[in-house]
Protein backbone atom coordinates (compact mmCIF):
# COMPACT_ATOMS: atom_id res chain seq x y z
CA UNK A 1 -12.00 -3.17 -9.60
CA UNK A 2 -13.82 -0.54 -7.79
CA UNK A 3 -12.52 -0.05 -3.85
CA UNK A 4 -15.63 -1.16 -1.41
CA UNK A 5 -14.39 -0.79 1.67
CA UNK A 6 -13.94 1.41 4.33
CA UNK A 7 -10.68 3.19 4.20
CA UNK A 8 -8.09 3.86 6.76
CA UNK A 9 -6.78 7.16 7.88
CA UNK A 10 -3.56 7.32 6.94
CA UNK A 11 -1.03 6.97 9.48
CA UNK A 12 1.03 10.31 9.66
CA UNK A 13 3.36 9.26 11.24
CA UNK A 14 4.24 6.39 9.64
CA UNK A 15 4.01 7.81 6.30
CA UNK A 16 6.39 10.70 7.25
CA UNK A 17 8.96 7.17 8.15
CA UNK A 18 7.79 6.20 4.44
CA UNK A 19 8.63 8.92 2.92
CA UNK A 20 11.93 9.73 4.51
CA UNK A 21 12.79 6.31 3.51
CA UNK A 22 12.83 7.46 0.21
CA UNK A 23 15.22 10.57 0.99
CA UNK A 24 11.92 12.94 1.10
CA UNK A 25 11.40 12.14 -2.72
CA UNK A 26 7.69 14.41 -3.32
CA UNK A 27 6.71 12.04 -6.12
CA UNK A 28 6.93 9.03 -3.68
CA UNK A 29 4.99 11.03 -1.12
CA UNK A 30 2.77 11.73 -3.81
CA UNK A 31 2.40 8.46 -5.46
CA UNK A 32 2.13 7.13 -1.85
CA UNK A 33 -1.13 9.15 -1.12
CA UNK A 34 -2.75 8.85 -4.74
CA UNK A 35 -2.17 5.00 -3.58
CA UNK A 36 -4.20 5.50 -0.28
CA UNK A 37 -7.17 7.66 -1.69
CA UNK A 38 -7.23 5.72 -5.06
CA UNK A 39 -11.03 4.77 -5.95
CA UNK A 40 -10.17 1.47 -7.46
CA UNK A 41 -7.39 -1.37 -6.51
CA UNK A 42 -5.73 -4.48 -7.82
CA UNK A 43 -7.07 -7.79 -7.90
CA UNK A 44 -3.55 -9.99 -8.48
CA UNK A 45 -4.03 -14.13 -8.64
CA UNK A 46 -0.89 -16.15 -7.78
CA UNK A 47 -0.92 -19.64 -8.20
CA UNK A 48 2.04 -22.03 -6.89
CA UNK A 49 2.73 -20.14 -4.45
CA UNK A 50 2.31 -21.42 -0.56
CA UNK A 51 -0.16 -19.58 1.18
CA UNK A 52 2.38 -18.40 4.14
CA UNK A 53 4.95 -16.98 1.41
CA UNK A 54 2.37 -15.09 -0.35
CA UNK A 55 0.80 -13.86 2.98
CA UNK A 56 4.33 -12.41 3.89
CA UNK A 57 4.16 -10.42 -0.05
CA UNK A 58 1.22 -8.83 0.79
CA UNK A 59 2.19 -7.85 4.39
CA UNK A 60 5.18 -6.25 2.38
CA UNK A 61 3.17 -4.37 0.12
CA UNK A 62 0.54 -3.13 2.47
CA UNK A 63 1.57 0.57 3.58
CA UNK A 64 -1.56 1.91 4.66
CA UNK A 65 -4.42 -0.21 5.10
């Protein structure tokens, strides 16, 4: 679905953490960014899972916004 928010700045520092994570790998830095400036995102519906659990997914999955 189309993104229609307002996006974040990316957190430089942060991502520089992210991405050294990843032993400096330049296609995660550059999936990474195509992630942050992509015009469109993921709708996923989860069913049977408890709200908490899936609250702590997302908080896993959220890098930049």
């Amino acid at each position: 679905m189309p993104f229609s928010g307002k996006r974040n700045e990316v957190d430089a520092e942060r991502f520089k953490r992210y991405v050294h994570a990843w032993g400096n790998n330049k296609n995660i830095e550059q999936y990474t960014l195509d992630r942050a400036h992509a015009p469109y995102e993921i709708v996923l519906f989860l069913e049977g899972i408890s709200q908490l659990r899936l609250c702590q997914a997302l908080a896993q999955i959220q890098i930049f916004w």
